[in-house]
PDB file of N, CA and C in Angstrom:
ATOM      1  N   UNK A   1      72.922 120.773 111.933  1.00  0.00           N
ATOM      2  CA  UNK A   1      72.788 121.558 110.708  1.00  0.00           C
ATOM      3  C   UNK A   1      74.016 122.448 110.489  1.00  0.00           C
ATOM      4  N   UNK A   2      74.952 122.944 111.154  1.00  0.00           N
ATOM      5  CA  UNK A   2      75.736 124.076 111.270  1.00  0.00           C
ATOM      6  C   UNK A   2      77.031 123.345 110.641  1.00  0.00           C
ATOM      7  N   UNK A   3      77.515 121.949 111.257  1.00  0.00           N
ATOM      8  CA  UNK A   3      78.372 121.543 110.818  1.00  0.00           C
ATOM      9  C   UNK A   3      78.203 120.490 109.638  1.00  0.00           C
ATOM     10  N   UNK A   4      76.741 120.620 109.050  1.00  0.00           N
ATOM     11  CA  UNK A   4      76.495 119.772 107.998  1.00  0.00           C
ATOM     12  C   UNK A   4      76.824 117.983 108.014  1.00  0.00           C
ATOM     13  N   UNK A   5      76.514 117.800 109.237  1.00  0.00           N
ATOM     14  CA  UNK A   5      76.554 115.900 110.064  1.00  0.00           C
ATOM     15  C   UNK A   5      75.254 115.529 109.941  1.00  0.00           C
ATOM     16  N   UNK A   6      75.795 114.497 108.901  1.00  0.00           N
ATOM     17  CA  UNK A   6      74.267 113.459 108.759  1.00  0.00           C
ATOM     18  C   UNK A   6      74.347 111.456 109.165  1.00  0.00           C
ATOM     19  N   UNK A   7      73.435 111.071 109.851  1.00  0.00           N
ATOM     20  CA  UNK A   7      74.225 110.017 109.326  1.00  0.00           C
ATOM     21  C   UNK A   7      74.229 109.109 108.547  1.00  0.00           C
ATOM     22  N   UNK A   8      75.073 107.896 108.604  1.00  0.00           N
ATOM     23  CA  UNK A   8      75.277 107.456 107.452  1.00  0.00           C
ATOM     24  C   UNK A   8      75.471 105.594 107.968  1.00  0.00           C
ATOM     25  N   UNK A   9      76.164 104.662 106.303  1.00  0.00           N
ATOM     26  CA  UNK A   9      75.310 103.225 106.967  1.00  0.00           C
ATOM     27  C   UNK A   9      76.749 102.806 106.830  1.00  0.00           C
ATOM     28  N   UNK A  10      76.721 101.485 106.900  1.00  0.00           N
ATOM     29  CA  UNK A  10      77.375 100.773 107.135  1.00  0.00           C
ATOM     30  C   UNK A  10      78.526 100.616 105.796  1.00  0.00           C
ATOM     31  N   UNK A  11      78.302 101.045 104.231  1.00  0.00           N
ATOM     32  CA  UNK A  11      78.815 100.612 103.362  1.00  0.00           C
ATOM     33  C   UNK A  11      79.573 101.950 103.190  1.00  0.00           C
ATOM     34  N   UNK A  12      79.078 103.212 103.635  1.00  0.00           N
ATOM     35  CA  UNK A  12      80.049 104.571 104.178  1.00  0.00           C
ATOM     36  C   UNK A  12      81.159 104.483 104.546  1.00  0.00           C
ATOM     37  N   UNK A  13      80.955 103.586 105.762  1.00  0.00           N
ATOM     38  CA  UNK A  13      81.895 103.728 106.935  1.00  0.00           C
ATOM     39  C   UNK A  13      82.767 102.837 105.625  1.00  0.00           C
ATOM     40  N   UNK A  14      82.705 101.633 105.619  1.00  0.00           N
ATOM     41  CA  UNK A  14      83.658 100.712 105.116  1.00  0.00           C
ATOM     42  C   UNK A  14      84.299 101.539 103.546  1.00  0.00           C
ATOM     43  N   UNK A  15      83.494 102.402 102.750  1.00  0.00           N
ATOM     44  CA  UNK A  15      84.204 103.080 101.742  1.00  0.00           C
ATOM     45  C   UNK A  15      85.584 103.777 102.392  1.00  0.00           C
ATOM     46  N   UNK A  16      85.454 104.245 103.687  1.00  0.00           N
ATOM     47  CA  UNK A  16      86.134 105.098 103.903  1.00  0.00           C
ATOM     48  C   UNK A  16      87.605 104.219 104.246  1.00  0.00           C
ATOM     49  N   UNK A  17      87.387 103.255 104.782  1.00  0.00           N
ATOM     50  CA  UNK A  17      88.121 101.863 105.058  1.00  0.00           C
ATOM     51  C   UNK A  17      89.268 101.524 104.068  1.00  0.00           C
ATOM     52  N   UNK A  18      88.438 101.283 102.685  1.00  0.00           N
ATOM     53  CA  UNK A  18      88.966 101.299 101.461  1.00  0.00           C
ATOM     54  C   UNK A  18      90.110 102.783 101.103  1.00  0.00           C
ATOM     55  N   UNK A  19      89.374 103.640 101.299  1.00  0.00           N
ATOM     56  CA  UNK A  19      90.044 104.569 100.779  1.00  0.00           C
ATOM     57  C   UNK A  19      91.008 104.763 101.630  1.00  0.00           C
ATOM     58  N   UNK A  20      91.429 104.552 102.643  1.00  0.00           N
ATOM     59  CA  UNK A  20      92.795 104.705 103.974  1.00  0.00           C
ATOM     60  C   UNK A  20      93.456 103.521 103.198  1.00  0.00           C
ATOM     61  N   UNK A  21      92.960 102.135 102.637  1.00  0.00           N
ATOM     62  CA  UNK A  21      93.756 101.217 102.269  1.00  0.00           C
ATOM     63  C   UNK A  21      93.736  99.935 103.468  1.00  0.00           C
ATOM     64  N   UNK A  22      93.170  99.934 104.575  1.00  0.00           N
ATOM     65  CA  UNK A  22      92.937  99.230 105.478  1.00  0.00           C
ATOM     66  C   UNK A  22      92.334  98.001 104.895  1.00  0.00           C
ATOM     67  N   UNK A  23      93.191  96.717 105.241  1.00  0.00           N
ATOM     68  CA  UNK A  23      92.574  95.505 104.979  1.00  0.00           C
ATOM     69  C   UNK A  23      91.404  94.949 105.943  1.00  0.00           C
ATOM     70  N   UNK A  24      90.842  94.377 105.237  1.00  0.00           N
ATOM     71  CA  UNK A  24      89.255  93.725 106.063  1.00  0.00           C
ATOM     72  C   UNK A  24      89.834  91.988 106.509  1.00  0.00           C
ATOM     73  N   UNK A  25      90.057  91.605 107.841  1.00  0.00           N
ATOM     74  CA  UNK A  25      90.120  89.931 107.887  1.00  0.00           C
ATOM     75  C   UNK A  25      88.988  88.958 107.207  1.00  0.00           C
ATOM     76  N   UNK A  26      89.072  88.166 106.635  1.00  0.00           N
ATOM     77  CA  UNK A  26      88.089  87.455 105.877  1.00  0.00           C
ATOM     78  C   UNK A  26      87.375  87.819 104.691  1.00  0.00           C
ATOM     79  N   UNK A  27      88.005  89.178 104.320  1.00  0.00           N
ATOM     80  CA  UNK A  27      87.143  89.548 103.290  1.00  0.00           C
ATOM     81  C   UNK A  27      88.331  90.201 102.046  1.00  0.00           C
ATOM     82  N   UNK A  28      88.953  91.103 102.458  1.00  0.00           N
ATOM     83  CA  UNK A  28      90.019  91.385 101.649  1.00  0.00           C
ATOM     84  C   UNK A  28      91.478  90.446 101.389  1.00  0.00           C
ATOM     85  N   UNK A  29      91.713  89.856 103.120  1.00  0.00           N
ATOM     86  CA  UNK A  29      92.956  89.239 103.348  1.00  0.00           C
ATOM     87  C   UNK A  29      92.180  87.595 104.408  1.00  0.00           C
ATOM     88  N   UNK A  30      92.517  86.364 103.478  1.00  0.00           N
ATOM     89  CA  UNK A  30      92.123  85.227 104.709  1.00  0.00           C
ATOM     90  C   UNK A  30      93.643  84.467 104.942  1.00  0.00           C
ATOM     91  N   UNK A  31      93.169  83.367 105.491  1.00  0.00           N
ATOM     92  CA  UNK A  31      94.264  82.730 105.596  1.00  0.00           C
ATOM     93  C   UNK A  31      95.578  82.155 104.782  1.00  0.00           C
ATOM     94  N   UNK A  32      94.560  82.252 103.382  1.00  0.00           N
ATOM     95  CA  UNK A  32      95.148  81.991 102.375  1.00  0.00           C
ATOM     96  C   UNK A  32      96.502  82.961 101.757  1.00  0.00           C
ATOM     97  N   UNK A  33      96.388  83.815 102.000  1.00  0.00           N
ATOM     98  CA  UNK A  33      97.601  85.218 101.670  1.00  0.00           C
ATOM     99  C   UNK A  33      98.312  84.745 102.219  1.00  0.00           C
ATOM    100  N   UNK A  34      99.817  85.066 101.908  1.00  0.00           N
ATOM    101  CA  UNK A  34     100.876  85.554 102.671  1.00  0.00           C
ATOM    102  C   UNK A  34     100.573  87.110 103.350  1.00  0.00           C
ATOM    103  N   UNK A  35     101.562  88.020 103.766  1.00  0.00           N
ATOM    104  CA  UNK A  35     101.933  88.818 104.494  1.00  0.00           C
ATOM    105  C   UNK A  35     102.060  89.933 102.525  1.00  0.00           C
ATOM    106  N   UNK A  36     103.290  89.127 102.260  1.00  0.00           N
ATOM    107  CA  UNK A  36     103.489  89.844 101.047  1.00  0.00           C
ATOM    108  C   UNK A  36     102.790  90.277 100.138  1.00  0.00           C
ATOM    109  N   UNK A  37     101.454  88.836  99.801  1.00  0.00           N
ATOM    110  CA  UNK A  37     100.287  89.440  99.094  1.00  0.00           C
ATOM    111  C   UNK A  37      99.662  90.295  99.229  1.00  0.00           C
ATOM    112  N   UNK A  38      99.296  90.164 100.652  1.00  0.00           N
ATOM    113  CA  UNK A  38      98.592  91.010 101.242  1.00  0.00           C
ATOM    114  C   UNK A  38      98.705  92.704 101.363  1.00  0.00           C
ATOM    115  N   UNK A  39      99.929  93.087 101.118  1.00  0.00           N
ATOM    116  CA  UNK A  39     100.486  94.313 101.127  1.00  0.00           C
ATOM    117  C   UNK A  39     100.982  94.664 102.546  1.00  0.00           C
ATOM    118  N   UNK A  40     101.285  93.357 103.307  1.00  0.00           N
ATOM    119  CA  UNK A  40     101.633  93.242 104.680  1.00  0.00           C
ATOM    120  C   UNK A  40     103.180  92.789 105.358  1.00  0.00           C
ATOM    121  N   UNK A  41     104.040  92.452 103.823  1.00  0.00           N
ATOM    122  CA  UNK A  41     105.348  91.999 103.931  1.00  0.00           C
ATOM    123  C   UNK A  41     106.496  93.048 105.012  1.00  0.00           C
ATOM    124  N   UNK A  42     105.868  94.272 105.165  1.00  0.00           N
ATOM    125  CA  UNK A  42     106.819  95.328 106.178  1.00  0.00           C
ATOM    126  C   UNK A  42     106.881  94.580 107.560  1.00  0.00           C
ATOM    127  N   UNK A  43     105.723  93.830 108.028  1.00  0.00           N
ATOM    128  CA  UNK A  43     105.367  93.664 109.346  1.00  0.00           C
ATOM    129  C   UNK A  43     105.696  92.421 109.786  1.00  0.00           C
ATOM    130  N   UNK A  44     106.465  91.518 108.832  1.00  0.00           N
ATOM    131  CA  UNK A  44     107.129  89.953 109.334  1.00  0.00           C
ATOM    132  C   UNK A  44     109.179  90.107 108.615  1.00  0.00           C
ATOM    133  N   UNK A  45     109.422  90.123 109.502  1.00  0.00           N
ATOM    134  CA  UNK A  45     110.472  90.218 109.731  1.00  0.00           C
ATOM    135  C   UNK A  45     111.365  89.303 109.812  1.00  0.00           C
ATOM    136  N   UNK A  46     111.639  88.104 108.547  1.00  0.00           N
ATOM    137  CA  UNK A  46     112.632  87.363 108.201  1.00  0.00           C
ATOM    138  C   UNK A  46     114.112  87.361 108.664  1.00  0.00           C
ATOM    139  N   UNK A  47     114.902  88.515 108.232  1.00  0.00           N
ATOM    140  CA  UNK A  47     115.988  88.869 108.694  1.00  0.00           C
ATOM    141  C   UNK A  47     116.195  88.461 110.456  1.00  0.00           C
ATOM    142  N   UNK A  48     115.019  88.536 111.039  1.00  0.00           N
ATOM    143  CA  UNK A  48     115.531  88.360 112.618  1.00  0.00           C
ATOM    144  C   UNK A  48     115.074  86.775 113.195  1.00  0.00           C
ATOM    145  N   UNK A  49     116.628  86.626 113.845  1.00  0.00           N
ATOM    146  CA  UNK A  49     116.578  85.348 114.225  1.00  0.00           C
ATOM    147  C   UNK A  49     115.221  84.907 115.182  1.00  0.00           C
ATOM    148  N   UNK A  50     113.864  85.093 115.135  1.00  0.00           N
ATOM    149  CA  UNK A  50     112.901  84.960 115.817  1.00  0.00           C
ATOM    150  C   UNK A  50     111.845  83.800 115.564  1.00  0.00           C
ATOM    151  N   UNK A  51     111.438  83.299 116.296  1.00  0.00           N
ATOM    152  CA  UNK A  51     110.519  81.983 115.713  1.00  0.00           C
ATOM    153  C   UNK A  51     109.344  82.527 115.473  1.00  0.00           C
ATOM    154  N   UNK A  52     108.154  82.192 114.658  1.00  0.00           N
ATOM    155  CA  UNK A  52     106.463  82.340 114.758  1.00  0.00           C
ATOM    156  C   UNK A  52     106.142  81.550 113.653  1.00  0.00           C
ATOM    157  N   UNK A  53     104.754  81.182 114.348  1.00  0.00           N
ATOM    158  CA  UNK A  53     103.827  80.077 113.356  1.00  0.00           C
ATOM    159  C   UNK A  53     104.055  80.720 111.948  1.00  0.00           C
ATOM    160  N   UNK A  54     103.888  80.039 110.926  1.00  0.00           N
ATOM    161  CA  UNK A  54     104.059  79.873 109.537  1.00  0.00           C
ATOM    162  C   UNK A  54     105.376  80.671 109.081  1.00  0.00           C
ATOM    163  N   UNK A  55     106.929  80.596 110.231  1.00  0.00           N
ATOM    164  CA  UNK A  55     107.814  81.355 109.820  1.00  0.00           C
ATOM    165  C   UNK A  55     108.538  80.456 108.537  1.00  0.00           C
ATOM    166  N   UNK A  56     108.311  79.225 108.426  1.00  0.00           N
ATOM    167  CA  UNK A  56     108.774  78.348 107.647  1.00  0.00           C
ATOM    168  C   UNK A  56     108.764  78.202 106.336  1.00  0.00           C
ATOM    169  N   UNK A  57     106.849  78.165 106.504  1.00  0.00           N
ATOM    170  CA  UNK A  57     106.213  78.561 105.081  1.00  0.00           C
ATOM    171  C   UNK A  57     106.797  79.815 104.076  1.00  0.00           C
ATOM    172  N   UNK A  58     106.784  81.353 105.525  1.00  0.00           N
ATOM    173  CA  UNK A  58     107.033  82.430 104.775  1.00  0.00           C
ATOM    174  C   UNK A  58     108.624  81.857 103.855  1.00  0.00           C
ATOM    175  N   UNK A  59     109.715  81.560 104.486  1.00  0.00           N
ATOM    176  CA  UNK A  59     110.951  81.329 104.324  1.00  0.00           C
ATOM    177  C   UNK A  59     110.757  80.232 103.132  1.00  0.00           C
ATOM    178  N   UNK A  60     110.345  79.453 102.746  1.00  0.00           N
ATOM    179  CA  UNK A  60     109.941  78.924 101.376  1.00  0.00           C
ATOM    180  C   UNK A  60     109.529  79.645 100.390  1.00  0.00           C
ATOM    181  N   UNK A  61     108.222  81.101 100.078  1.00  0.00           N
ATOM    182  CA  UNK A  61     108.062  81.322  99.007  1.00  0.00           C
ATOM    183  C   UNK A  61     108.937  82.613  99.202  1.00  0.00           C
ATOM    184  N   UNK A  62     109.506  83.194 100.339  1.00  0.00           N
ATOM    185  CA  UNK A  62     110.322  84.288 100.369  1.00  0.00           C
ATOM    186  C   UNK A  62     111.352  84.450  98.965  1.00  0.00           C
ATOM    187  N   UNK A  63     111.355  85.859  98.238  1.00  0.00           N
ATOM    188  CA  UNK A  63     111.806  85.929  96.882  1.00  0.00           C
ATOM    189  C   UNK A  63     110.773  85.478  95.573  1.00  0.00           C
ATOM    190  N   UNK A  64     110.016  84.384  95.868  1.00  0.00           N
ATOM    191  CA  UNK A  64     109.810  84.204  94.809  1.00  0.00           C
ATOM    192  C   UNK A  64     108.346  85.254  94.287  1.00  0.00           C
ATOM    193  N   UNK A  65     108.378  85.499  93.134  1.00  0.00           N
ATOM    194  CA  UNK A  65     107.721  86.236  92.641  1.00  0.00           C
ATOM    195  C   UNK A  65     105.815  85.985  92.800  1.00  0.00           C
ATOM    196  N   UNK A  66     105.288  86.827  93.062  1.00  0.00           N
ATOM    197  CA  UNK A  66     103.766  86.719  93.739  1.00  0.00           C
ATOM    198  C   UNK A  66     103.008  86.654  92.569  1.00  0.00           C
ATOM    199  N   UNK A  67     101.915  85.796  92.832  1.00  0.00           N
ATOM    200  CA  UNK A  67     100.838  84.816  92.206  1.00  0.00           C
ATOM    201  C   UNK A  67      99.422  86.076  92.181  1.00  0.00           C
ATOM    202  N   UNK A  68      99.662  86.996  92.886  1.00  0.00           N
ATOM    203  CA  UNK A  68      98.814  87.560  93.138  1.00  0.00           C
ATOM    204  C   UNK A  68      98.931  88.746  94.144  1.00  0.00           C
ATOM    205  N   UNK A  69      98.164  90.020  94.246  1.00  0.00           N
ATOM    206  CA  UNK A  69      99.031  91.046  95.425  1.00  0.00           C
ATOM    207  C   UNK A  69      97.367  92.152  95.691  1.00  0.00           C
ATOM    208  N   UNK A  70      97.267  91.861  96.787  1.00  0.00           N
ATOM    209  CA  UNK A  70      96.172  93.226  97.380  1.00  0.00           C
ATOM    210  C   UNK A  70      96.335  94.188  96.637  1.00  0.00           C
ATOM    211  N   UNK A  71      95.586  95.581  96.035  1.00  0.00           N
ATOM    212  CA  UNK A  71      95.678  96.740  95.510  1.00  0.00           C
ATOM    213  C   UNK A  71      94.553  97.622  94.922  1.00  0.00           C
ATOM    214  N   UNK A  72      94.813  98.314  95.901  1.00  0.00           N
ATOM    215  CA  UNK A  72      93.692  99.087  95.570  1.00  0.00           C
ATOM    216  C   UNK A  72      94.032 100.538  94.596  1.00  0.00           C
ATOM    217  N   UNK A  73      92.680 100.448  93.962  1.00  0.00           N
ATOM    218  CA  UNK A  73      92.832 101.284  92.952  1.00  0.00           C
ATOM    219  C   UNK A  73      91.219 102.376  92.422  1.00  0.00           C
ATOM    220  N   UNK A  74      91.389 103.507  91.682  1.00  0.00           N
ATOM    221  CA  UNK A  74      89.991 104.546  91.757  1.00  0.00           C
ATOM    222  C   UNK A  74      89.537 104.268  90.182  1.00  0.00           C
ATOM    223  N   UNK A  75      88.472 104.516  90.445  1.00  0.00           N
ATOM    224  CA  UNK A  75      87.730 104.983  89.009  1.00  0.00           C
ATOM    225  C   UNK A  75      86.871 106.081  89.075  1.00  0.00           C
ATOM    226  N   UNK A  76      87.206 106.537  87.628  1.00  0.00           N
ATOM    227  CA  UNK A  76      86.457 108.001  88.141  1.00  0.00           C
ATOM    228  C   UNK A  76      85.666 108.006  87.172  1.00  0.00           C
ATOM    229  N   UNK A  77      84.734 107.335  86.584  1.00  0.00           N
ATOM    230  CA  UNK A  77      83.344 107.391  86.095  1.00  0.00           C
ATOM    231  C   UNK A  77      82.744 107.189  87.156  1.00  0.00           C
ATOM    232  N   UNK A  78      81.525 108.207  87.090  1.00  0.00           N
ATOM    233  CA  UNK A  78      80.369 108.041  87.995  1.00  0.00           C
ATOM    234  C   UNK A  78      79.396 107.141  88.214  1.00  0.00           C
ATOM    235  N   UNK A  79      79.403 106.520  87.068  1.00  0.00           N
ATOM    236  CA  UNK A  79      78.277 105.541  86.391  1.00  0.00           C
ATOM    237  C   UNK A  79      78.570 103.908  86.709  1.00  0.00           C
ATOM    238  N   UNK A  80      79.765 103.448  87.632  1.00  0.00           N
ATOM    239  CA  UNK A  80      80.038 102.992  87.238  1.00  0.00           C
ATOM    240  C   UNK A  80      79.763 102.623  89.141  1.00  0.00           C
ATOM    241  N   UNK A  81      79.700 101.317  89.456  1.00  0.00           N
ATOM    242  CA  UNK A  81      79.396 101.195  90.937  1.00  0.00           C
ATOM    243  C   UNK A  81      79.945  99.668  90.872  1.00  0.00           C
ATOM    244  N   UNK A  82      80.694  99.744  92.053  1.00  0.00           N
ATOM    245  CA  UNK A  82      81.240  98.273  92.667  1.00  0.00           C
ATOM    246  C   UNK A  82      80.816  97.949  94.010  1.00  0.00           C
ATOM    247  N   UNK A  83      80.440  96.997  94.131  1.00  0.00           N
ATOM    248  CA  UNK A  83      79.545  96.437  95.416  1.00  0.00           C
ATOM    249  C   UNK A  83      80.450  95.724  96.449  1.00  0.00           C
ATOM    250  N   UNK A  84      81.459  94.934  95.733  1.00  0.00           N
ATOM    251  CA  UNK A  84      82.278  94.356  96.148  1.00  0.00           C
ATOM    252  C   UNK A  84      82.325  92.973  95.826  1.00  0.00           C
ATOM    253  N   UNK A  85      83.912  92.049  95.893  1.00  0.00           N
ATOM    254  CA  UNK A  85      84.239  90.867  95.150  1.00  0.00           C
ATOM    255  C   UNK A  85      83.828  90.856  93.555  1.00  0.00           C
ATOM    256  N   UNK A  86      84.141  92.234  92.957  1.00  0.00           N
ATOM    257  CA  UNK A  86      83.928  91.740  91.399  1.00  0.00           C
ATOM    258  C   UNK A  86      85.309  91.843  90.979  1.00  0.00           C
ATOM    259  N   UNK A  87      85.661  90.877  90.291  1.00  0.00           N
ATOM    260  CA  UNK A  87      87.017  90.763  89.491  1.00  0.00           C
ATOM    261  C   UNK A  87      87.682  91.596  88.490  1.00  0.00           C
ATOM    262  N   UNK A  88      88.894  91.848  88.986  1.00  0.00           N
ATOM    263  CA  UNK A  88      89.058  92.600  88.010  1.00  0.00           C
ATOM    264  C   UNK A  88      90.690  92.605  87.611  1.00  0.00           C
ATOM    265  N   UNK A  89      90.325  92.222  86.030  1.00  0.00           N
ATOM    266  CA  UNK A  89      91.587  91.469  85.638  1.00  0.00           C
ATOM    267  C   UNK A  89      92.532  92.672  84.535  1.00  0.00           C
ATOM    268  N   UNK A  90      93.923  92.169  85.333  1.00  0.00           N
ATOM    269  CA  UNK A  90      94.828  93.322  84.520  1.00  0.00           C
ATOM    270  C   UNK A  90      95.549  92.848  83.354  1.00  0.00           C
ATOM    271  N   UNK A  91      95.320  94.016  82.658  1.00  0.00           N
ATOM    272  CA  UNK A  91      96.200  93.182  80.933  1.00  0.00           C
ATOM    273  C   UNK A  91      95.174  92.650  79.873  1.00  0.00           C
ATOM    274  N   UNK A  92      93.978  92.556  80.562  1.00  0.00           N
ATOM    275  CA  UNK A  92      92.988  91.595  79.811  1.00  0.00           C
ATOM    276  C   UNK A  92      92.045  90.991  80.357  1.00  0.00           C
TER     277      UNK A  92
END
């Protein structure tokens, strides 16, 4: 009671997830992303002469302009509730 700790479920914890910006495996980011889509392009490192699985692939769409990109973003109506996987399209 003193420090006002209650607890709380499972869709809490993961709001909070969201709001740090932390990607979820299989749910936010699958196999299908690149690194770049993903908002993960800092952490593969082209420039260095180093080998790793799909360094090939990356080095093919490397530069070219993205099809699609992780991003998170707020709304501040109250009324308004996202559960998760609803689409949401920019421009239109």
């Amino acid at each position: 009671k003193e420090h006002d700790i209650r607890p709380v479920g499972y869709r809490a914890l993961e709001s909070l997830r969201l709001e740090k910006g932390y990607r979820a495996w299989g749910s936010d980011i699958t196999p299908n992303d690149t690194p770049q889509e993903a908002g993960l392009g800092w952490a593969v490192k082209l420039r260095k002469n180093t080998d790793f699985v799909g360094r090939r692939a990356l080095e093919k769409v490397s530069g070219a302009a993205l099809n699609k990109r992780f991003a998170g973003f707020t709304i501040d109506d109250p009324d308004i509730v996202l559960l998760g996987r609803e689409t949401i399209l920019r421009n239109g």
